[in-house]
Protein backbone atom coordinates (compact mmCIF):
# COMPACT_ATOMS: atom_id res chain seq x y z
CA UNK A 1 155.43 77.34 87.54
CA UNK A 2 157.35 77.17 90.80
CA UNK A 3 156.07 75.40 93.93
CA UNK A 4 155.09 78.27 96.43
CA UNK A 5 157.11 77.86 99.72
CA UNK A 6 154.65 79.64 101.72
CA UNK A 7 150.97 79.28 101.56
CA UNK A 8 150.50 83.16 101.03
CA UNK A 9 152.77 83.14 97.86
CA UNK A 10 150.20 80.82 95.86
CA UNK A 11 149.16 82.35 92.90
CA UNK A 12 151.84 85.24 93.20
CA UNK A 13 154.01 85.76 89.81
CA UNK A 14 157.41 87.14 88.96
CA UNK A 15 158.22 88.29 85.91
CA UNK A 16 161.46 88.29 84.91
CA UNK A 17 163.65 90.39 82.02
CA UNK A 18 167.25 90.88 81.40
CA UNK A 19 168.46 94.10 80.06
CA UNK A 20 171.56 95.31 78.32
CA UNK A 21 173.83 98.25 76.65
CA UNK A 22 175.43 97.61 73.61
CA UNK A 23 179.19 98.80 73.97
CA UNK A 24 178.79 100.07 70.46
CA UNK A 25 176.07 102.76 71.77
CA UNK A 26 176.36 103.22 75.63
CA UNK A 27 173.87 105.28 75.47
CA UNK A 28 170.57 103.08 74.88
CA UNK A 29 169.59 100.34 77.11
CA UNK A 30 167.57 97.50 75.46
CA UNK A 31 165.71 94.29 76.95
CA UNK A 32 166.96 90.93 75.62
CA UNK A 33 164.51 88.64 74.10
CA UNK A 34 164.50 85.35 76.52
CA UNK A 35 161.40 84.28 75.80
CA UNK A 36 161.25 83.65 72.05
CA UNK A 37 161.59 85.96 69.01
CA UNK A 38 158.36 87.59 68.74
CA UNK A 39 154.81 87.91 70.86
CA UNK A 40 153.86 84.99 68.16
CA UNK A 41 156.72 82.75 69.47
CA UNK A 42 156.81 82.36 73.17
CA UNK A 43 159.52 79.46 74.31
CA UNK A 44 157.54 79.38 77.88
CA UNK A 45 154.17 78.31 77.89
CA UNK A 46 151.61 80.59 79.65
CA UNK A 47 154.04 82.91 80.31
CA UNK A 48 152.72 85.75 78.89
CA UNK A 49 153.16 87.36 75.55
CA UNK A 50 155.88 89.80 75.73
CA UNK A 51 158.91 87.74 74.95
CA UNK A 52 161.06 89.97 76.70
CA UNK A 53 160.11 88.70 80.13
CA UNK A 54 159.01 85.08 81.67
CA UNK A 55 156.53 85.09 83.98
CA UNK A 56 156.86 82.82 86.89
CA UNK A 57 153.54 81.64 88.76
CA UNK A 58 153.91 79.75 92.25
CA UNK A 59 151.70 76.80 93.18
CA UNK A 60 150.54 74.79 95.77
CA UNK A 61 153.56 71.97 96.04
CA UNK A 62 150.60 69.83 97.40
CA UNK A 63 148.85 70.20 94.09
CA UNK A 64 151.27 68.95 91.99
């Protein structure tokens, strides 16, 4: 979670991914696994279950 700078932003996520082309085959883009190695293994708590992306919830920076 990331403290919400503006009220309206609380409870808004982000989810975030990183993709990539091999340069031994420029012709297939693929997304890199940031978030552990398999939907069985997410490294971020919460944060979804495709370990491809992290998803980023904002909160009330009163609330924490």
């Amino acid at each position: 979670t990331v403290r919400a700078l503006k009220p309206d932003n609380v409870g808004r996520t982000v989810s975030l991914g990183v993709s990539y082309t091999p340069t031994w085959d420029p012709t297939q883009s693929k997304l890199l696994l940031i978030n552990g190695t398999d939907s069985n293994h997410i490294a971020w708590p919460d944060s979804g279950n495709t370990p491809e992306l992290i998803v980023i919830e904002q909160v009330d920076p009163t609330n924490i």
